[in-house]
N, C-alpha and C. Protein backbone atom coordinates (compact mmCIF):
# COMPACT_ATOMS: atom_id res chain seq x y z
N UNK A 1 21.12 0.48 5.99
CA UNK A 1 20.36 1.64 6.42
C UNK A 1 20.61 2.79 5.46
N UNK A 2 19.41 3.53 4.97
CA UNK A 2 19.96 4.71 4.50
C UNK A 2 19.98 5.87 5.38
N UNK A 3 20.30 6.92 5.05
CA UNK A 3 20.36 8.35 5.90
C UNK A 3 19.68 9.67 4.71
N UNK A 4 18.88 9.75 5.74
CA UNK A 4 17.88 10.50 4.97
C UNK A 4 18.10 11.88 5.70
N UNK A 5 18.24 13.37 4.96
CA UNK A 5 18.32 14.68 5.38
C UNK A 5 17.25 15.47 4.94
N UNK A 6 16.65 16.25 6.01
CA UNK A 6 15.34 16.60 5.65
C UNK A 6 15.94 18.58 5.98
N UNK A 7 15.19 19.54 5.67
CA UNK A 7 15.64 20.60 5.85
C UNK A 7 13.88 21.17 6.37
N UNK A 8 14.17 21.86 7.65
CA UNK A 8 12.96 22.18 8.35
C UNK A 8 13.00 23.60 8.46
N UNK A 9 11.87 24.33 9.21
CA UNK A 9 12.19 25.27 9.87
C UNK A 9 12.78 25.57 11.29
N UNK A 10 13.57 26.28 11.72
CA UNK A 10 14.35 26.60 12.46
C UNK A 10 13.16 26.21 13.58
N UNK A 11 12.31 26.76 14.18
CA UNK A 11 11.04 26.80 15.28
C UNK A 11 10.49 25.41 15.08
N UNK A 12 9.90 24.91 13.91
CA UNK A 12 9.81 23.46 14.07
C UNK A 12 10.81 22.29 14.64
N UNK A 13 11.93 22.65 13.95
CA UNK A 13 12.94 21.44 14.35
C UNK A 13 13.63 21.56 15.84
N UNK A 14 13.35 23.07 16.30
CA UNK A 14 13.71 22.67 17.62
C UNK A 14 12.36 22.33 18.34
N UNK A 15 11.31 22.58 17.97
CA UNK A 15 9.56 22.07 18.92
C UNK A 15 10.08 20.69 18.52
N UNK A 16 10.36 19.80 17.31
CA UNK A 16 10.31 18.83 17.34
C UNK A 16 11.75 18.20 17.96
N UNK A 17 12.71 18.44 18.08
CA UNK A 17 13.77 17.96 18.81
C UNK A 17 13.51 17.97 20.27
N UNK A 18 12.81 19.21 21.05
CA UNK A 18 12.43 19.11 22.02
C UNK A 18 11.15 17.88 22.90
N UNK A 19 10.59 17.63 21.68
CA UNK A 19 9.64 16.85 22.05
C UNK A 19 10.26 15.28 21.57
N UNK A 20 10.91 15.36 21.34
CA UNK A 20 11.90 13.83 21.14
C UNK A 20 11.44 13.25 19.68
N UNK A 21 10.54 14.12 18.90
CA UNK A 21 10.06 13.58 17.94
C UNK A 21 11.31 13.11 16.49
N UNK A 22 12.07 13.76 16.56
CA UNK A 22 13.45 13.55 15.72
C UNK A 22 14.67 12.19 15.90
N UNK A 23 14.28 12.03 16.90
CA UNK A 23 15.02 10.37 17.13
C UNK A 23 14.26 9.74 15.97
N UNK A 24 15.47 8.38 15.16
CA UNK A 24 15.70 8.05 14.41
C UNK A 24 14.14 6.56 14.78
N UNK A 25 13.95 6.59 15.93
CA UNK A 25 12.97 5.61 16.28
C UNK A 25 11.13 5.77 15.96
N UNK A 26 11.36 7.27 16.47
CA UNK A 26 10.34 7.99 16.08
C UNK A 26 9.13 8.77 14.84
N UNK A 27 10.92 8.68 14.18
CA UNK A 27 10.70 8.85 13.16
C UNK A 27 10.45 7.69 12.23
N UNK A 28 11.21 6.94 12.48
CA UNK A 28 10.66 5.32 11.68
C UNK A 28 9.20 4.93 11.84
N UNK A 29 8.73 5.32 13.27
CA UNK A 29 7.24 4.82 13.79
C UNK A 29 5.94 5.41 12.73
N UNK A 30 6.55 7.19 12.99
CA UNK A 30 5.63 8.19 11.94
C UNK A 30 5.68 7.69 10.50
N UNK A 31 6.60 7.23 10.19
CA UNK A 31 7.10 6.78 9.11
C UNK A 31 6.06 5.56 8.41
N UNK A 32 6.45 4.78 9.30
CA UNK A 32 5.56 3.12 9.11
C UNK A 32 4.06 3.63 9.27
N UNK A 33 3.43 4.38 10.06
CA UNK A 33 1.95 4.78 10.34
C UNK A 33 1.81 5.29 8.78
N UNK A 34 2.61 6.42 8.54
CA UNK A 34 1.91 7.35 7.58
C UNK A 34 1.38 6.22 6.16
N UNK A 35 2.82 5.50 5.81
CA UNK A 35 2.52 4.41 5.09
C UNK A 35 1.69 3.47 4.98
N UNK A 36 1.33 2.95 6.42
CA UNK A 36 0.01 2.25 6.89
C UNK A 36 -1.34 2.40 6.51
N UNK A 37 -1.31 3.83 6.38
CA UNK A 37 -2.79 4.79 6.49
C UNK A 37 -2.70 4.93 5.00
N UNK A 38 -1.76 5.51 4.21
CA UNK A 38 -1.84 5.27 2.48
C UNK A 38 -2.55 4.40 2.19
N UNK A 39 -1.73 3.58 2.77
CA UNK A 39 -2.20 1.90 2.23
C UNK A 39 -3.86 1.53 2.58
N UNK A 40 -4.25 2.13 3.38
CA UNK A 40 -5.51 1.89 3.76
C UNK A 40 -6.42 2.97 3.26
N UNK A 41 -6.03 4.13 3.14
CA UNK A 41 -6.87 5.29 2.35
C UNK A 41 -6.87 4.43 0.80
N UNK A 42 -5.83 3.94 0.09
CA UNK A 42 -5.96 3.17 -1.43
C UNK A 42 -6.71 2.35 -1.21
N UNK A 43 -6.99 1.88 -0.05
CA UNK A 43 -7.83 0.53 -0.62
C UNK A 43 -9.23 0.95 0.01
N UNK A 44 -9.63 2.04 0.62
CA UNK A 44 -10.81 2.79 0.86
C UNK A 44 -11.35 3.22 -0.35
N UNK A 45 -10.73 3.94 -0.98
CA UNK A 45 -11.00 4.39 -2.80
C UNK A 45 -10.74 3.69 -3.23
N UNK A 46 -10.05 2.73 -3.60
CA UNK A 46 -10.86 1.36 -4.61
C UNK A 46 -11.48 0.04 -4.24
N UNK A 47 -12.17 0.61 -2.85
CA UNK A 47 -13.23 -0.32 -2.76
C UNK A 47 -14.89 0.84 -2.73
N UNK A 48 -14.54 1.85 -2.59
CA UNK A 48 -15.70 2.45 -3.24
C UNK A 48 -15.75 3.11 -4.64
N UNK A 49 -14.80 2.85 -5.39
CA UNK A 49 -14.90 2.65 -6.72
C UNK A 49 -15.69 1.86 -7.54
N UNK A 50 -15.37 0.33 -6.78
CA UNK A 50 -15.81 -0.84 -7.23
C UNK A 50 -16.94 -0.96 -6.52
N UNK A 51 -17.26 -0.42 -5.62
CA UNK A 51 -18.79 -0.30 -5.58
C UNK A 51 -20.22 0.62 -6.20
N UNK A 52 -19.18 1.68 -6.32
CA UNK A 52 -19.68 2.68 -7.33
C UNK A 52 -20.05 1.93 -8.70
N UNK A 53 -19.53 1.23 -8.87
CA UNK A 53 -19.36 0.06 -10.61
C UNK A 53 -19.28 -1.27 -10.42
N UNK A 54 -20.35 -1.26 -10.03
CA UNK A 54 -20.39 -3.03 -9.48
C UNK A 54 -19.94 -3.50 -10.69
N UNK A 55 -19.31 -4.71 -11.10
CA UNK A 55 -18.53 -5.97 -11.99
C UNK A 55 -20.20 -6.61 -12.01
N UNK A 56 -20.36 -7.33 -13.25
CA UNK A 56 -21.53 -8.34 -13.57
C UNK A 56 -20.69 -9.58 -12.98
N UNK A 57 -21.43 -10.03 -12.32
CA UNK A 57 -21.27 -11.97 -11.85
C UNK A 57 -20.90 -12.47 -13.33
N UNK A 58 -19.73 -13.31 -13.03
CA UNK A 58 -19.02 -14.03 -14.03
C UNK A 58 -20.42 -15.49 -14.06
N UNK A 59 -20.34 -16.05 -14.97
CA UNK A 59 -21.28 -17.10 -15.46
C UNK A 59 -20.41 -18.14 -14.97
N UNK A 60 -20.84 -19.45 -14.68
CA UNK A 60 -20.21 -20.40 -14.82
C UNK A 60 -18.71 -21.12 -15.82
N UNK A 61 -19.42 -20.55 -16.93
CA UNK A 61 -18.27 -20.63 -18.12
C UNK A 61 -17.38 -20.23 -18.21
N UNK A 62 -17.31 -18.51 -17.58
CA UNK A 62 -16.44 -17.65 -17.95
C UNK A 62 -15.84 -17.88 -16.42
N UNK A 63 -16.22 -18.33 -15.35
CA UNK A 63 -15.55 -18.66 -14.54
C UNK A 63 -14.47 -19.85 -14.59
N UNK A 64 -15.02 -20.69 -15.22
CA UNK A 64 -14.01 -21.70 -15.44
C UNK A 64 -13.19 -21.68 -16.37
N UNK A 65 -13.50 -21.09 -17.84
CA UNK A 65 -12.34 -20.33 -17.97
C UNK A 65 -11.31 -19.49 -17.72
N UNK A 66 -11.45 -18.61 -16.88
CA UNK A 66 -10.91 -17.60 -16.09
C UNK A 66 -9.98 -18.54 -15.19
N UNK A 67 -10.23 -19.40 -14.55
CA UNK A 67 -9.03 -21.02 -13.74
C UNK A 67 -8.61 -21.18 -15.03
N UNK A 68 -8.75 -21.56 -15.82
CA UNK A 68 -7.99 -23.06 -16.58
C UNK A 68 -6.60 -21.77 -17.35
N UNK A 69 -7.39 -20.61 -17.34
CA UNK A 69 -6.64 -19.63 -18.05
C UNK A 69 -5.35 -19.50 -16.67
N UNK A 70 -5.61 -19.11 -15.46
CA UNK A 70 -4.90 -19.20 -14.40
C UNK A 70 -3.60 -20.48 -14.19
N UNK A 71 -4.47 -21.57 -14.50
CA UNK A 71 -3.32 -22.67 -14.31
C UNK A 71 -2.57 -22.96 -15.33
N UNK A 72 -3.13 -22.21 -16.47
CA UNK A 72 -1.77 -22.39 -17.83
C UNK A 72 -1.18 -21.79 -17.26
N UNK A 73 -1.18 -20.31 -17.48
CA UNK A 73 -0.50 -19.39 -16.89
C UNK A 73 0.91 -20.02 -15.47
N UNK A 74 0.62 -20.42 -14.33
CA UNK A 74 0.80 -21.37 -13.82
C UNK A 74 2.05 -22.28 -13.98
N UNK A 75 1.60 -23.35 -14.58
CA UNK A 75 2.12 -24.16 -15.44
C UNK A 75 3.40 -23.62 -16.24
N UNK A 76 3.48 -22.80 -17.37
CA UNK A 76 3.92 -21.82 -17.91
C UNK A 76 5.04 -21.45 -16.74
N UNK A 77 4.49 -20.27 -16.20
CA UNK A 77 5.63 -20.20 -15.28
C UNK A 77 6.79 -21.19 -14.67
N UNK A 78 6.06 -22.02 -14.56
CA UNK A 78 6.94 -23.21 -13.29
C UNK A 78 7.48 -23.74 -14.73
N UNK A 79 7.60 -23.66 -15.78
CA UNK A 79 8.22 -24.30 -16.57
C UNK A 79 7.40 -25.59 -17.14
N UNK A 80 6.67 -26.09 -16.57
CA UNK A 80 6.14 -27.08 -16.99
C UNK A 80 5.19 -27.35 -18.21
């Protein structure tokens, strides 16, 4: 576990101690949400990025190159 120290204002940290919001549980919850919602605002903007700029359809060719390039790669890794 780490221990994290935050420095507030005097009127906030007691509204928020009073409202139980400062337990170590609570704070993990706000914690995991806020991160949640990042994670979902990033992938809101780069999926209307990529719609903004549609990609051309790969061809047949360049699709199967694009695998064979994948399973060297692959391969490679695992040592093989």
């Amino acid at each position: 576990m780490t221990t994290v120290q935050i420095t507030l204002p005097d009127a906030l940290a007691q509204e928020a101690t009073k409202a139980g919001l400062l337990e170590p549980e609570k704070i993990e919850r706000m914690l995991r949400e806020g991160l949640r919602q990042e994670r979902v605002d990033r992938m809101k903007a780069a999926r209307a990025l990529l719609a903004a700029v549609p990609l051309a359809p790969l061809t047949p060719e360049e699709l199967t190159a694009e695998i064979e390039a994948y399973r060297t790669e692959q391969r490679r890794a695992a040592g093989s």
